[in-house]
PDB file of N, CA and C in Angstrom:
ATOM      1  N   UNK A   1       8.294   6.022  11.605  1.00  0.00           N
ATOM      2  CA  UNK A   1       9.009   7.083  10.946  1.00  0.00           C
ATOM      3  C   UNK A   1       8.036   8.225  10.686  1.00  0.00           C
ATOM      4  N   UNK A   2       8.501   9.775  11.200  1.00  0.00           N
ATOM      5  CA  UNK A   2       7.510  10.367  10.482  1.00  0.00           C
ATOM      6  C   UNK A   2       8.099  11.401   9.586  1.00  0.00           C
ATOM      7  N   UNK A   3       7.481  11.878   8.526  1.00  0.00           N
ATOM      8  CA  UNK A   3       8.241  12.541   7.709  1.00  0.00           C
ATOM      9  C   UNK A   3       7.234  13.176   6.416  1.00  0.00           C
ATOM     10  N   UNK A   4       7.304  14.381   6.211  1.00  0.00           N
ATOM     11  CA  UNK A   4       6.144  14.616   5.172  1.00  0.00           C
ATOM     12  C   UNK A   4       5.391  13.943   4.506  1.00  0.00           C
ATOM     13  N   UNK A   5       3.954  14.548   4.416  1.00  0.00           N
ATOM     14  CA  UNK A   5       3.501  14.066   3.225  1.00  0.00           C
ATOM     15  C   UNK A   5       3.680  13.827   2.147  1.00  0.00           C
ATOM     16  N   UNK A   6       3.545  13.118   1.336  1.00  0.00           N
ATOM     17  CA  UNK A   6       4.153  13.300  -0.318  1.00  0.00           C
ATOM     18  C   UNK A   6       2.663  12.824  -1.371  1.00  0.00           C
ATOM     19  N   UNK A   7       2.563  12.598  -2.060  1.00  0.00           N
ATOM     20  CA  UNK A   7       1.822  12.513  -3.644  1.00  0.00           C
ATOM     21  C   UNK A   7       1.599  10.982  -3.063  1.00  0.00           C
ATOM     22  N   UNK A   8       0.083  10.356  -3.388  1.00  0.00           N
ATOM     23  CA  UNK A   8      -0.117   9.367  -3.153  1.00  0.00           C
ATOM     24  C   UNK A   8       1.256   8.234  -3.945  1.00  0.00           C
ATOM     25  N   UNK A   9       1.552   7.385  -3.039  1.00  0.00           N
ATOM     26  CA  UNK A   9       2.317   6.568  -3.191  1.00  0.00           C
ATOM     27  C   UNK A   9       3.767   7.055  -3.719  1.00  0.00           C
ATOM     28  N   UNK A  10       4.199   7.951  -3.365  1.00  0.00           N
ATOM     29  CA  UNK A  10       5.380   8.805  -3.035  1.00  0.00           C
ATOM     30  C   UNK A  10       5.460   8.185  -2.080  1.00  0.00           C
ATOM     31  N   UNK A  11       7.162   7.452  -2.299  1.00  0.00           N
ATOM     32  CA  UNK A  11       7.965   7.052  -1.173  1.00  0.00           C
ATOM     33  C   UNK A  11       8.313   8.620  -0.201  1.00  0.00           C
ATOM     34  N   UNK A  12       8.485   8.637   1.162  1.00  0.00           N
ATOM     35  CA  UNK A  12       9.256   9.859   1.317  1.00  0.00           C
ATOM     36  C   UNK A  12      11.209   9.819   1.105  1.00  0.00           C
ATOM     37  N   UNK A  13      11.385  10.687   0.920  1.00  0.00           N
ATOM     38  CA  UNK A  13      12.888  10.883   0.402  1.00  0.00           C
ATOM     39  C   UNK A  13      13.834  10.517   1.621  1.00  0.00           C
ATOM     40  N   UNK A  14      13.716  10.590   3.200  1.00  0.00           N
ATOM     41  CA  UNK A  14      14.000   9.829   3.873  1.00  0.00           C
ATOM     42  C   UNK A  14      14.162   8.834   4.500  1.00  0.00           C
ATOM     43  N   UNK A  15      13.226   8.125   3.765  1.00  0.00           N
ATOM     44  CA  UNK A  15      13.192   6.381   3.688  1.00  0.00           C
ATOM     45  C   UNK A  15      14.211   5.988   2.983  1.00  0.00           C
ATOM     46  N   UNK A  16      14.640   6.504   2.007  1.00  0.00           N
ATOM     47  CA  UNK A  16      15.712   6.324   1.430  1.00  0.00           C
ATOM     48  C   UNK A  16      16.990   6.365   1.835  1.00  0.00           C
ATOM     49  N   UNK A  17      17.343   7.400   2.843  1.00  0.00           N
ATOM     50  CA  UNK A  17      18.686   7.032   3.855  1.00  0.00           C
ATOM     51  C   UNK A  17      18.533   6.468   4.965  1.00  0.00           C
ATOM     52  N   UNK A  18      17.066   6.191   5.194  1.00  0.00           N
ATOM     53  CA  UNK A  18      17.246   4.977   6.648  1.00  0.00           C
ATOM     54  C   UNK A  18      17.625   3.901   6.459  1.00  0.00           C
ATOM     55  N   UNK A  19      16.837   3.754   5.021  1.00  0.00           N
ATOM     56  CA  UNK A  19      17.382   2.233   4.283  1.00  0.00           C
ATOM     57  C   UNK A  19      18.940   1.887   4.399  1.00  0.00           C
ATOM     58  N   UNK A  20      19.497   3.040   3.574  1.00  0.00           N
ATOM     59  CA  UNK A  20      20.728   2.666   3.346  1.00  0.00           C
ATOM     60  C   UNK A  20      21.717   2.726   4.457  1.00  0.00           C
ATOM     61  N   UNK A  21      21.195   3.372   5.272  1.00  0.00           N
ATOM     62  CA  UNK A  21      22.163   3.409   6.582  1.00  0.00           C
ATOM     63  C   UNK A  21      21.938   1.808   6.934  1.00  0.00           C
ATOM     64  N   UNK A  22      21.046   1.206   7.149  1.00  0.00           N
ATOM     65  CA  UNK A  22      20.175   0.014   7.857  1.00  0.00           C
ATOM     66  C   UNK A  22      20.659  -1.494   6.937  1.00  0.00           C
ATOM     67  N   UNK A  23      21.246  -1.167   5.491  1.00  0.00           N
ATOM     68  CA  UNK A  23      21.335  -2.021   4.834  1.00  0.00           C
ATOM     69  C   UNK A  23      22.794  -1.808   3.713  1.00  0.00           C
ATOM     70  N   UNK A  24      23.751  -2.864   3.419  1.00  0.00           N
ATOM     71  CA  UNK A  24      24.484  -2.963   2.892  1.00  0.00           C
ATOM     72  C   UNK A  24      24.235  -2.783   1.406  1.00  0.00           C
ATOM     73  N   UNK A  25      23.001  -3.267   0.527  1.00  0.00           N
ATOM     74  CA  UNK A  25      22.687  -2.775  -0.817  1.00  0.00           C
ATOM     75  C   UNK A  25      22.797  -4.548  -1.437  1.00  0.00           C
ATOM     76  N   UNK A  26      22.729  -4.423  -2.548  1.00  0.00           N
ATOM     77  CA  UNK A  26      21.941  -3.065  -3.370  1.00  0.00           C
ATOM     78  C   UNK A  26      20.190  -3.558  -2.751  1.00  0.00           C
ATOM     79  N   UNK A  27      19.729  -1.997  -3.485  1.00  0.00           N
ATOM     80  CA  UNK A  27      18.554  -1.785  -3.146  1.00  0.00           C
ATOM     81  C   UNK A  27      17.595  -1.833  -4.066  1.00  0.00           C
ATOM     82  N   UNK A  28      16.239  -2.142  -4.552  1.00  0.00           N
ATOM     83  CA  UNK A  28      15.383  -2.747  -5.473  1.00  0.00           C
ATOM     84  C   UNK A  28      14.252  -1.590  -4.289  1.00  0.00           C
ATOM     85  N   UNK A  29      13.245  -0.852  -5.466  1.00  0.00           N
ATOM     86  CA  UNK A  29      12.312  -0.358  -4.945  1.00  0.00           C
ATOM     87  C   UNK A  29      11.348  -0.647  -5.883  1.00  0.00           C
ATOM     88  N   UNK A  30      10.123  -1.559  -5.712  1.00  0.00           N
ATOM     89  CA  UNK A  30       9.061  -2.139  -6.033  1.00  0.00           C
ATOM     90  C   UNK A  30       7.985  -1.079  -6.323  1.00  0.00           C
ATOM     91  N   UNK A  31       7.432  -1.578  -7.305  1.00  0.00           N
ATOM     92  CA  UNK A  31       6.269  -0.664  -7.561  1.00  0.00           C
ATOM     93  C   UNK A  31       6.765   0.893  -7.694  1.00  0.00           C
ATOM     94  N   UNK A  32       7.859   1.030  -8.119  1.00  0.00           N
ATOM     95  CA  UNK A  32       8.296   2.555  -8.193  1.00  0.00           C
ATOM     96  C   UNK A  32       7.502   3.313  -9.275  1.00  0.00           C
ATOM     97  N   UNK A  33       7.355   4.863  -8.911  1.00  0.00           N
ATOM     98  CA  UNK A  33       7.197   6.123  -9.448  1.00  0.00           C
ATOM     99  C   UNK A  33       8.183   6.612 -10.385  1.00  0.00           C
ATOM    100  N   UNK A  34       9.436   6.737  -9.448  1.00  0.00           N
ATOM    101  CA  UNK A  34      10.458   7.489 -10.418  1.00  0.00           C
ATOM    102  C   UNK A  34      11.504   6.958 -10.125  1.00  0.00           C
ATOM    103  N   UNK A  35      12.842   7.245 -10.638  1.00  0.00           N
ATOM    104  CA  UNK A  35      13.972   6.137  -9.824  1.00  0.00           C
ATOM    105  C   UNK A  35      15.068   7.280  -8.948  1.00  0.00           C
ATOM    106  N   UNK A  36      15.424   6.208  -8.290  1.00  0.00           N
ATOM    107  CA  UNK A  36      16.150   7.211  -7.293  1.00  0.00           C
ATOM    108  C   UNK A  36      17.905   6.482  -7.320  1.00  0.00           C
ATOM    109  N   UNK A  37      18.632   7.340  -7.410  1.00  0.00           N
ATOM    110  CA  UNK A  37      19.994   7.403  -7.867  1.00  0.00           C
ATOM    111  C   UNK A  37      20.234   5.812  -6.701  1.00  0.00           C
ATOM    112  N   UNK A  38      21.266   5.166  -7.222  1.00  0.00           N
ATOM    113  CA  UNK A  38      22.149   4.090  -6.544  1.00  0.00           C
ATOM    114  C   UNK A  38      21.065   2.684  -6.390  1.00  0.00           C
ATOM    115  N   UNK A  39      19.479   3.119  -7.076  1.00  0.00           N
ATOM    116  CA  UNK A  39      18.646   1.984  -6.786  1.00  0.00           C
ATOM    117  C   UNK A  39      17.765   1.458  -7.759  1.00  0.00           C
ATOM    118  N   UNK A  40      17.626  -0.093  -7.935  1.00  0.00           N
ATOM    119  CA  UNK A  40      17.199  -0.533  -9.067  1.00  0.00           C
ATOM    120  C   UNK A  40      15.424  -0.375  -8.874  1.00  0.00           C
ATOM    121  N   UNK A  41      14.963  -0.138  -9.598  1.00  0.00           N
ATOM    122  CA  UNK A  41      13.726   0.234  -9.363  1.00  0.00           C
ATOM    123  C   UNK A  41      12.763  -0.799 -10.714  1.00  0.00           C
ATOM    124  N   UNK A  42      11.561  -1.436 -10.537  1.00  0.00           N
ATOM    125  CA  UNK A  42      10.466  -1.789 -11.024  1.00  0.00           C
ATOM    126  C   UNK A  42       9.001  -1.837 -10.900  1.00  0.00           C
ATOM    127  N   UNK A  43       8.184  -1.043 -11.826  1.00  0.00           N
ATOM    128  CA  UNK A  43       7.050  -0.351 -11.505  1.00  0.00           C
ATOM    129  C   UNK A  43       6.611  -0.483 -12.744  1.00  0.00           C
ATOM    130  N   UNK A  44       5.104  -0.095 -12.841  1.00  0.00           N
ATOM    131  CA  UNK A  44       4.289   0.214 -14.127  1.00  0.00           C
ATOM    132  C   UNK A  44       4.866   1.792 -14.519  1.00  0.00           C
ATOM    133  N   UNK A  45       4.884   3.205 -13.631  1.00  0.00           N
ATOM    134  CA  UNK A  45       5.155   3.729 -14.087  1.00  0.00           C
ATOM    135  C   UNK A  45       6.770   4.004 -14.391  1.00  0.00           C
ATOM    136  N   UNK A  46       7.948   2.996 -14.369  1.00  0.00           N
ATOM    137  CA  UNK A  46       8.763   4.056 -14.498  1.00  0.00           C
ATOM    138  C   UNK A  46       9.771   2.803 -15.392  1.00  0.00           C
ATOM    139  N   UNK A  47      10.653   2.982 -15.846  1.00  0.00           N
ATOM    140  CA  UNK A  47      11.138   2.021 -17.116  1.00  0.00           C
ATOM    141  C   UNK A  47      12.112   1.084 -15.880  1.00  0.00           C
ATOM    142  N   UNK A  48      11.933  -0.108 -16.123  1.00  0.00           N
ATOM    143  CA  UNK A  48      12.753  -1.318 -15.050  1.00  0.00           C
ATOM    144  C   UNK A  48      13.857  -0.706 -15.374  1.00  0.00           C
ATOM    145  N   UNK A  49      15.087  -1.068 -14.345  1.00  0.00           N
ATOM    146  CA  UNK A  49      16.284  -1.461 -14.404  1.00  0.00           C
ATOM    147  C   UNK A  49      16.705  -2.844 -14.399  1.00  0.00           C
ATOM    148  N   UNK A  50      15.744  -3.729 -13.975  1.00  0.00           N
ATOM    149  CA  UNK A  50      16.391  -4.929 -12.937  1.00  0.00           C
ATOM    150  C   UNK A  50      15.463  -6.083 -14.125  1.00  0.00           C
ATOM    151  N   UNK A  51      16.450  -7.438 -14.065  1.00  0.00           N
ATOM    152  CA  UNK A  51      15.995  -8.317 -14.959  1.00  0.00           C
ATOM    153  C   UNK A  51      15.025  -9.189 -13.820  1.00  0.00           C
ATOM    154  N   UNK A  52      13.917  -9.837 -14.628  1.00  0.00           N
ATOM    155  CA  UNK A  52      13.178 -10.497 -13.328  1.00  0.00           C
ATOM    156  C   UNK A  52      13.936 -12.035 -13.975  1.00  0.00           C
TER     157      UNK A  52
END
């Protein structure tokens, strides 16, 4: 895939609709930054959604 640079460990924003084209859901993004609409996200920096 190629697709801009972004901020170290910045997902790029088009990974995000390859995914979802590629996959039925739901979606869990590990080690997240910030959260991104329709996806459960868990990281140091950004507040969980998802129960472990």
């Amino acid at each position: 895939m190629y697709a801009p640079l972004q901020d170290l460990s910045h997902k790029s924003e088009e990974q995000y609709a390859v995914i979802e084209r590629c996959s039925p859901g739901p979606y869990l993004e590990l080690f997240a930054r910030r959260r991104q609409p329709g996806w459960g996200v868990w990281g140091n920096e950004v507040t969980c959604n998802v129960a472990l």
